[in-house]
PDB file of N, CA and C in Angstrom:
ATOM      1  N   UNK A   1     -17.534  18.910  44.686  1.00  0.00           N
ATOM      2  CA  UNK A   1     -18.141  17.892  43.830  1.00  0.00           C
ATOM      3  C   UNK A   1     -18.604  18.504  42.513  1.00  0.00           C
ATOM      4  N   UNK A   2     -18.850  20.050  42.410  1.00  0.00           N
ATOM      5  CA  UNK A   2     -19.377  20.361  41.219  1.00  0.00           C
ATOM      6  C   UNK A   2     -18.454  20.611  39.936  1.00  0.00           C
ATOM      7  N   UNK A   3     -17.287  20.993  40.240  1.00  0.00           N
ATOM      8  CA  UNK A   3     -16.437  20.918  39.533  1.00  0.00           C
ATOM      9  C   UNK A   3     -15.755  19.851  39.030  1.00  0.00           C
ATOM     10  N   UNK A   4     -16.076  18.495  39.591  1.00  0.00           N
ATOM     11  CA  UNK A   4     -15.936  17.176  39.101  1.00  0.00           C
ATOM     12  C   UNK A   4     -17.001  16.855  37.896  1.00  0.00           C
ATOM     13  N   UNK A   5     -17.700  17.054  38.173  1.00  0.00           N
ATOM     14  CA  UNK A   5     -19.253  17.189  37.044  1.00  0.00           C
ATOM     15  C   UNK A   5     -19.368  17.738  35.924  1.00  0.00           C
ATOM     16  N   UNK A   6     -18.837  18.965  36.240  1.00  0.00           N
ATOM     17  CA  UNK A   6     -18.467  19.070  34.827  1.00  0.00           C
ATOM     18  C   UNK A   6     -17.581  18.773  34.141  1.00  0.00           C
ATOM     19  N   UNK A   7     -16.591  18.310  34.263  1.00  0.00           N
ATOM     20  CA  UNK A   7     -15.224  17.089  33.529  1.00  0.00           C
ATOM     21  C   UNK A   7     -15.960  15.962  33.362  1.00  0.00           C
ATOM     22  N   UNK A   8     -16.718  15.514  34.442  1.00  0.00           N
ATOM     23  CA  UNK A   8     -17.166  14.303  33.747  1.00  0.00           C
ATOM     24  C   UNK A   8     -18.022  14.653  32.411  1.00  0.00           C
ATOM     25  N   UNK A   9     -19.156  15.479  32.749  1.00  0.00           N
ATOM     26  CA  UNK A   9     -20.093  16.363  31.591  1.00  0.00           C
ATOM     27  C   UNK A   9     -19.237  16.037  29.871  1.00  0.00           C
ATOM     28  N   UNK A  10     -17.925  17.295  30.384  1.00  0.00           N
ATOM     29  CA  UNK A  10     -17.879  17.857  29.149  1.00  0.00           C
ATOM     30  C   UNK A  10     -16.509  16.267  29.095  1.00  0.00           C
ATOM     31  N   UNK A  11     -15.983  15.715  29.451  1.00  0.00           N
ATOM     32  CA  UNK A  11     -15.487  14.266  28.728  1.00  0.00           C
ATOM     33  C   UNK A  11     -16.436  13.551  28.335  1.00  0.00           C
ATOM     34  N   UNK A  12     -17.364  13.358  28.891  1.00  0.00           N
ATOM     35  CA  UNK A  12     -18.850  12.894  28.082  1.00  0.00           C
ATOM     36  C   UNK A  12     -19.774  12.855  27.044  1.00  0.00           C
ATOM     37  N   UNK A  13     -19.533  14.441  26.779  1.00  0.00           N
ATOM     38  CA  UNK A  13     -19.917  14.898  25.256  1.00  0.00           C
ATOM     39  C   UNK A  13     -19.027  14.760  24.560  1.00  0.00           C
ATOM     40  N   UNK A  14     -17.805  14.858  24.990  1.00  0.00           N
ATOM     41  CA  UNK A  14     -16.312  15.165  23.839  1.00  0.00           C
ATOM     42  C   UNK A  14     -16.487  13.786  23.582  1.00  0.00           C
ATOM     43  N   UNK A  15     -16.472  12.576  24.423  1.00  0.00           N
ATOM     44  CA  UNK A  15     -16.480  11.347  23.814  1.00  0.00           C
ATOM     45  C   UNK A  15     -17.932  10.910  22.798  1.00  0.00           C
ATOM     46  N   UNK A  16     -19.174  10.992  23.013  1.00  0.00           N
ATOM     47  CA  UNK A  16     -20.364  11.328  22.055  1.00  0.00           C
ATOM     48  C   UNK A  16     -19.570  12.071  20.798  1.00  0.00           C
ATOM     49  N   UNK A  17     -19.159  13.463  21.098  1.00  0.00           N
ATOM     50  CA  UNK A  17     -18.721  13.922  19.659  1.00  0.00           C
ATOM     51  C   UNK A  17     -18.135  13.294  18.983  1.00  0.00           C
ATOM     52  N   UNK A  18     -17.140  12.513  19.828  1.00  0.00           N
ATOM     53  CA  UNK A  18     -15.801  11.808  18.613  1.00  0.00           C
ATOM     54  C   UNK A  18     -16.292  10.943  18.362  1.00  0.00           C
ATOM     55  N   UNK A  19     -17.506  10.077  18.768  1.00  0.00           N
ATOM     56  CA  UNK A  19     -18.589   8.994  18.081  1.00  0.00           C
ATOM     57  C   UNK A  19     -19.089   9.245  16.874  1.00  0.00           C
ATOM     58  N   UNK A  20     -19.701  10.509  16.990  1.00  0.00           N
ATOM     59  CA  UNK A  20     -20.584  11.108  16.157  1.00  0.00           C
ATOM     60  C   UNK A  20     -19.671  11.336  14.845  1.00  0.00           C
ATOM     61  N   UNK A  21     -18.647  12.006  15.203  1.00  0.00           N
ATOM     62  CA  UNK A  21     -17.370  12.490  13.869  1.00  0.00           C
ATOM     63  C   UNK A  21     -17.065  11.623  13.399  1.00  0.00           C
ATOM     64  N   UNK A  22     -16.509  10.369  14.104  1.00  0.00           N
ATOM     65  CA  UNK A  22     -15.722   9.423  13.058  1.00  0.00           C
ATOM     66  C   UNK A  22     -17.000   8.657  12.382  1.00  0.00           C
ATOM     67  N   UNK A  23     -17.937   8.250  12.689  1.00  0.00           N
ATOM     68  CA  UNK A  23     -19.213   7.179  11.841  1.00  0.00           C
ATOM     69  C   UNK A  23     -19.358   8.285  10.640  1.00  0.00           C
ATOM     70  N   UNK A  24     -19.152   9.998  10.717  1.00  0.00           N
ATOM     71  CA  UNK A  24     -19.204  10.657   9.117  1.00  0.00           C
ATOM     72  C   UNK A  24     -17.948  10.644   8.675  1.00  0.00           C
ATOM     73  N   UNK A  25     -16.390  10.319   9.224  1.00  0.00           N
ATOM     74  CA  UNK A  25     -15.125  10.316   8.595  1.00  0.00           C
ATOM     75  C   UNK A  25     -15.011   9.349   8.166  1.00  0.00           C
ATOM     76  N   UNK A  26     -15.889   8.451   8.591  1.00  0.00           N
ATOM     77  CA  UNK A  26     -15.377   6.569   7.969  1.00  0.00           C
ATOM     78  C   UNK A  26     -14.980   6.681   6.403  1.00  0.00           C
ATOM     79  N   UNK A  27     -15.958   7.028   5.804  1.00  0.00           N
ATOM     80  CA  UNK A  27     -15.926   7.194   4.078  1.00  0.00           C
ATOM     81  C   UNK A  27     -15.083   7.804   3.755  1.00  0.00           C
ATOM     82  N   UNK A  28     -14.952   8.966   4.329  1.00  0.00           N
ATOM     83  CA  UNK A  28     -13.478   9.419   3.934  1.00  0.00           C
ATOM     84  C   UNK A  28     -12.208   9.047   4.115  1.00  0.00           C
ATOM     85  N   UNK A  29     -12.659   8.138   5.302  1.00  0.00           N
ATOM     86  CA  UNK A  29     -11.136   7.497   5.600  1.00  0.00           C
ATOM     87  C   UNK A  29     -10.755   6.519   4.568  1.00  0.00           C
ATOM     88  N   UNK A  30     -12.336   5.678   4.444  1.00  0.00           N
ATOM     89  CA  UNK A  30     -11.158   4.485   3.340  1.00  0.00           C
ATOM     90  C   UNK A  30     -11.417   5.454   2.257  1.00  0.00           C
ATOM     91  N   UNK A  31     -11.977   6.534   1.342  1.00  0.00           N
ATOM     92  CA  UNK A  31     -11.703   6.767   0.485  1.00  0.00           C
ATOM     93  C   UNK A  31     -10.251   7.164   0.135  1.00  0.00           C
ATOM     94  N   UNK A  32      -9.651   7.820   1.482  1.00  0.00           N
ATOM     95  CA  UNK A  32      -7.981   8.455   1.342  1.00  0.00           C
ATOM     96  C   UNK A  32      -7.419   7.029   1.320  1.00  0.00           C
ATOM     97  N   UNK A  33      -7.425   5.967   2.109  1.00  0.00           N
ATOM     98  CA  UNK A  33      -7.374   4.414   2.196  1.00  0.00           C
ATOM     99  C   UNK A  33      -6.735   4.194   0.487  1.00  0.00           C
ATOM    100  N   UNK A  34      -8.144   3.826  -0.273  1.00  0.00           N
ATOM    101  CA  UNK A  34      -8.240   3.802  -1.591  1.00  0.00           C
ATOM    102  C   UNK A  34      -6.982   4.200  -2.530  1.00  0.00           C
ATOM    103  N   UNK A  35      -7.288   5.755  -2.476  1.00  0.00           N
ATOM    104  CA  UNK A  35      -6.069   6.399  -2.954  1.00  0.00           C
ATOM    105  C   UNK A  35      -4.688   5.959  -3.003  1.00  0.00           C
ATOM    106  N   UNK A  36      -4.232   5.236  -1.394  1.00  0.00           N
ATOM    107  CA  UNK A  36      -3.227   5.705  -0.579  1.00  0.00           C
ATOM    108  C   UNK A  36      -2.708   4.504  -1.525  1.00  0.00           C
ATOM    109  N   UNK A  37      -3.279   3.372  -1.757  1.00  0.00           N
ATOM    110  CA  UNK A  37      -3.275   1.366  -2.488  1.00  0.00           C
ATOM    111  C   UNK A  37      -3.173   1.591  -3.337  1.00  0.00           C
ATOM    112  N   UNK A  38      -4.245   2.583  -4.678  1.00  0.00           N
ATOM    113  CA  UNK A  38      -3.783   3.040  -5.781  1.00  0.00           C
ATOM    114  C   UNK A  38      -2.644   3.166  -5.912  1.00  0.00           C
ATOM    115  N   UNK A  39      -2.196   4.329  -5.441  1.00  0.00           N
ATOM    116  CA  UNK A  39      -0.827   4.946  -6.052  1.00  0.00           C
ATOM    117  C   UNK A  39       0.622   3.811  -5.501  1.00  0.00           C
ATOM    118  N   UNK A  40       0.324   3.176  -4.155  1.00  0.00           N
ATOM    119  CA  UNK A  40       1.174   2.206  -3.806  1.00  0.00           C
ATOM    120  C   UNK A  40       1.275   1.405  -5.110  1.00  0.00           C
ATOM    121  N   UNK A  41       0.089   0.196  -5.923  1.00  0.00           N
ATOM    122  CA  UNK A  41      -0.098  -0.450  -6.982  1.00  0.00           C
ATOM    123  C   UNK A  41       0.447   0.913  -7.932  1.00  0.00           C
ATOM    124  N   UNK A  42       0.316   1.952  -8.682  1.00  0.00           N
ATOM    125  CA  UNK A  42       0.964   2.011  -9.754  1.00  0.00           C
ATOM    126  C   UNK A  42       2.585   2.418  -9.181  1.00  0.00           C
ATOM    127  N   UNK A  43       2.853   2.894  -8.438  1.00  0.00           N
ATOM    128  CA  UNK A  43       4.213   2.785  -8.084  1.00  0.00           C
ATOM    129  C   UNK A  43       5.036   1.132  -8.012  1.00  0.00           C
ATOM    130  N   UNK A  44       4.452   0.460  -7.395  1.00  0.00           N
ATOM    131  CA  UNK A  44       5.004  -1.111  -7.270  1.00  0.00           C
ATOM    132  C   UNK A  44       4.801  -1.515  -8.865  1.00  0.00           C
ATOM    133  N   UNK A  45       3.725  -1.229  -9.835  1.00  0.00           N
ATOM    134  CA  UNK A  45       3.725  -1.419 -11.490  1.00  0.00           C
ATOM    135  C   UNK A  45       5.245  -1.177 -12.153  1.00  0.00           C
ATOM    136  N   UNK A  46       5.156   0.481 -11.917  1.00  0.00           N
ATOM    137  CA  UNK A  46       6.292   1.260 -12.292  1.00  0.00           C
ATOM    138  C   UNK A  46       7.461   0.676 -12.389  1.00  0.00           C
ATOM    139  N   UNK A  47       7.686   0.407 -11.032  1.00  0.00           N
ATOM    140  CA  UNK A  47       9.166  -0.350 -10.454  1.00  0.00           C
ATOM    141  C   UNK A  47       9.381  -1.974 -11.464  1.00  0.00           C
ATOM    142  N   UNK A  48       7.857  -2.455 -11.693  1.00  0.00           N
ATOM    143  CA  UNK A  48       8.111  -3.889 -11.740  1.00  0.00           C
ATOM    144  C   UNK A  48       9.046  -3.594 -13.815  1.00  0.00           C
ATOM    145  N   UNK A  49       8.104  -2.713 -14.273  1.00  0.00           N
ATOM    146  CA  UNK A  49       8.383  -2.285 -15.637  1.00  0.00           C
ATOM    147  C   UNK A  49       9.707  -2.498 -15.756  1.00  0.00           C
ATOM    148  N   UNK A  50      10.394  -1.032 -14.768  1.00  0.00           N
ATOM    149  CA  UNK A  50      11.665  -0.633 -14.829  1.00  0.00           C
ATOM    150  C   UNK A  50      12.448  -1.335 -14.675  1.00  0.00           C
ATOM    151  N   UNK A  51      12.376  -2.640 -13.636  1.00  0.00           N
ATOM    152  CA  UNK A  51      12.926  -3.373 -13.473  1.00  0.00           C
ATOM    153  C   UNK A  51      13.377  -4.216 -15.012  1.00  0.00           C
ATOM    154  N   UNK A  52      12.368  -4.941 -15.146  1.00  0.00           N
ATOM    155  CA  UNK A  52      11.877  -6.068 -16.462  1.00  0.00           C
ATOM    156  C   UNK A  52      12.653  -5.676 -17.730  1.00  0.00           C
ATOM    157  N   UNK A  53      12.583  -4.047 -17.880  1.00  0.00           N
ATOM    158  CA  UNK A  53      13.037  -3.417 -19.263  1.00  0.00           C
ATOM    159  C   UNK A  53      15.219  -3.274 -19.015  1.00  0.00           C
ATOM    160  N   UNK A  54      15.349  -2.594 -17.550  1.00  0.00           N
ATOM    161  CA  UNK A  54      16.621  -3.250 -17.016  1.00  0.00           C
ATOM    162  C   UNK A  54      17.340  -4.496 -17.543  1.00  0.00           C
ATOM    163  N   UNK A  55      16.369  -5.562 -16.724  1.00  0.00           N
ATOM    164  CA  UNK A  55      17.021  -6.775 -17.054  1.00  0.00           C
ATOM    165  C   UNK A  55      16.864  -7.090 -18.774  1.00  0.00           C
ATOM    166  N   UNK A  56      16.040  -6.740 -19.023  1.00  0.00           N
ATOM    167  CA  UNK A  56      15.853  -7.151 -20.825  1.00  0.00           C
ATOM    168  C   UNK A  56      17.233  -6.465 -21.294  1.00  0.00           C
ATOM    169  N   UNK A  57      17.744  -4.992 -20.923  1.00  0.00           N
ATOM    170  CA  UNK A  57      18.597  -4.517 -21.918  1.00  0.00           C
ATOM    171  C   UNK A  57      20.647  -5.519 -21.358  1.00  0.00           C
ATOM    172  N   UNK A  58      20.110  -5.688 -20.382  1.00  0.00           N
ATOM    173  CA  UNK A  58      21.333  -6.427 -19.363  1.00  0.00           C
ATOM    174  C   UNK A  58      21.556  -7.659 -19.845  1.00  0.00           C
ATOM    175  N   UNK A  59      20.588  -8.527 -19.998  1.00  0.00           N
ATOM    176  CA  UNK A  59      20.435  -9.867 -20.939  1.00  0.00           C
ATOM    177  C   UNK A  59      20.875  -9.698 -22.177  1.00  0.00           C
ATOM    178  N   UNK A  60      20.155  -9.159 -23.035  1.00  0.00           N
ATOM    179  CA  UNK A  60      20.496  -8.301 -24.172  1.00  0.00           C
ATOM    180  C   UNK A  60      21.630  -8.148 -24.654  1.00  0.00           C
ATOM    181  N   UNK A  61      21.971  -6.856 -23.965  1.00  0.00           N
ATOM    182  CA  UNK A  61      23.879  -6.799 -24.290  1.00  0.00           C
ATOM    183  C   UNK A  61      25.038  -8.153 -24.080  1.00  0.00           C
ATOM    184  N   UNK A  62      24.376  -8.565 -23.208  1.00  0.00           N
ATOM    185  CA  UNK A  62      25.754  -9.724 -22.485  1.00  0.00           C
ATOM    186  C   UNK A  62      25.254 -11.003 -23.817  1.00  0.00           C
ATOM    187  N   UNK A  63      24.265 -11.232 -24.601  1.00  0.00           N
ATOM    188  CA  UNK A  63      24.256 -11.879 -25.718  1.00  0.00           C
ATOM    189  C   UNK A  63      25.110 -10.992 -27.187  1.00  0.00           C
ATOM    190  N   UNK A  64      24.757  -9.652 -27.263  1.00  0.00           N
ATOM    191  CA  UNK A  64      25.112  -9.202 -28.430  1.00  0.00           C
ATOM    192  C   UNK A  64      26.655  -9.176 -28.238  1.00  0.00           C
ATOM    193  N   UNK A  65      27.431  -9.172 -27.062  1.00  0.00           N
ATOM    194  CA  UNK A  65      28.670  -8.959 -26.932  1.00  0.00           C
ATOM    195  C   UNK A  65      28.913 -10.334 -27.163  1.00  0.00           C
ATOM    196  N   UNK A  66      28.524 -11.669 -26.649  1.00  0.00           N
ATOM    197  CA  UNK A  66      29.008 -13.127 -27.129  1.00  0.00           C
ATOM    198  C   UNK A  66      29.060 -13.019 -28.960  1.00  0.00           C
ATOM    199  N   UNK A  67      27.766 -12.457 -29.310  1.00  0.00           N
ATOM    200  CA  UNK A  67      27.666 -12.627 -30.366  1.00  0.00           C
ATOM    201  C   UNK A  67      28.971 -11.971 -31.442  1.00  0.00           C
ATOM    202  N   UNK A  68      29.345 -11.156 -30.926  1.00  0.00           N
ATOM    203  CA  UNK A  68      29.939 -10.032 -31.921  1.00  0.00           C
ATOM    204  C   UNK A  68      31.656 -11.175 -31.306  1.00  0.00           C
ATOM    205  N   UNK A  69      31.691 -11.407 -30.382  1.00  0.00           N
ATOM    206  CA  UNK A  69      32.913 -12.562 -30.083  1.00  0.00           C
ATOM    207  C   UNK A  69      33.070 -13.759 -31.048  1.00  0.00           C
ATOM    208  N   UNK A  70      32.037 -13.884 -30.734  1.00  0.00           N
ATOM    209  CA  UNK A  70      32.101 -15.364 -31.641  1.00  0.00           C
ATOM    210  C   UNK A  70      31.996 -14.568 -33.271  1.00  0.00           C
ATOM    211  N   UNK A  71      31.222 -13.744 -34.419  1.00  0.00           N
ATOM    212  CA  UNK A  71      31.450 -13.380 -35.242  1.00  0.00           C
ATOM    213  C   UNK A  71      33.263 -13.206 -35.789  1.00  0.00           C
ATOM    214  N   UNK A  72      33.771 -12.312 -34.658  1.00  0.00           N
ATOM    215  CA  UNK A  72      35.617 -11.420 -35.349  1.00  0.00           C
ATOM    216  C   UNK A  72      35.969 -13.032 -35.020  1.00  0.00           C
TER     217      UNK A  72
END
């Protein structure tokens, strides 16, 4: 029986500890959280740009080429 006791013991504290650890990791967690949305938002920005400036030069040409048709 005594060697049961202490597994229960020390799973007992290990579970207390990992109580204790995560209520001080919380902040850090959403702070990495934070970060993680940041950089998602300027990456999804990025893309939307690249996209927009794409289609602008794609639009663009397929008019200047009508145009220069219809001009000769």
């Amino acid at each position: 029986m005594k060697p049961l006791l202490g597994v229960a013991a020390t799973g007992l504290v290990a579970v207390l500890l990992w109580k204790i650890l995560l209520a001080f990791l919380f902040p850090f967690i959403g702070i990495a959280a934070g970060f993680l949305f940041l950089l998602v938002k300027l990456v999804m920005v990025t893309v939307m740009v690249c996209v927009a400036i794409w289609l602008l030069r794609r639009w663009g040409r397929g008019r200047r080429a009508s145009a220069d048709a219809i001009s000769s």
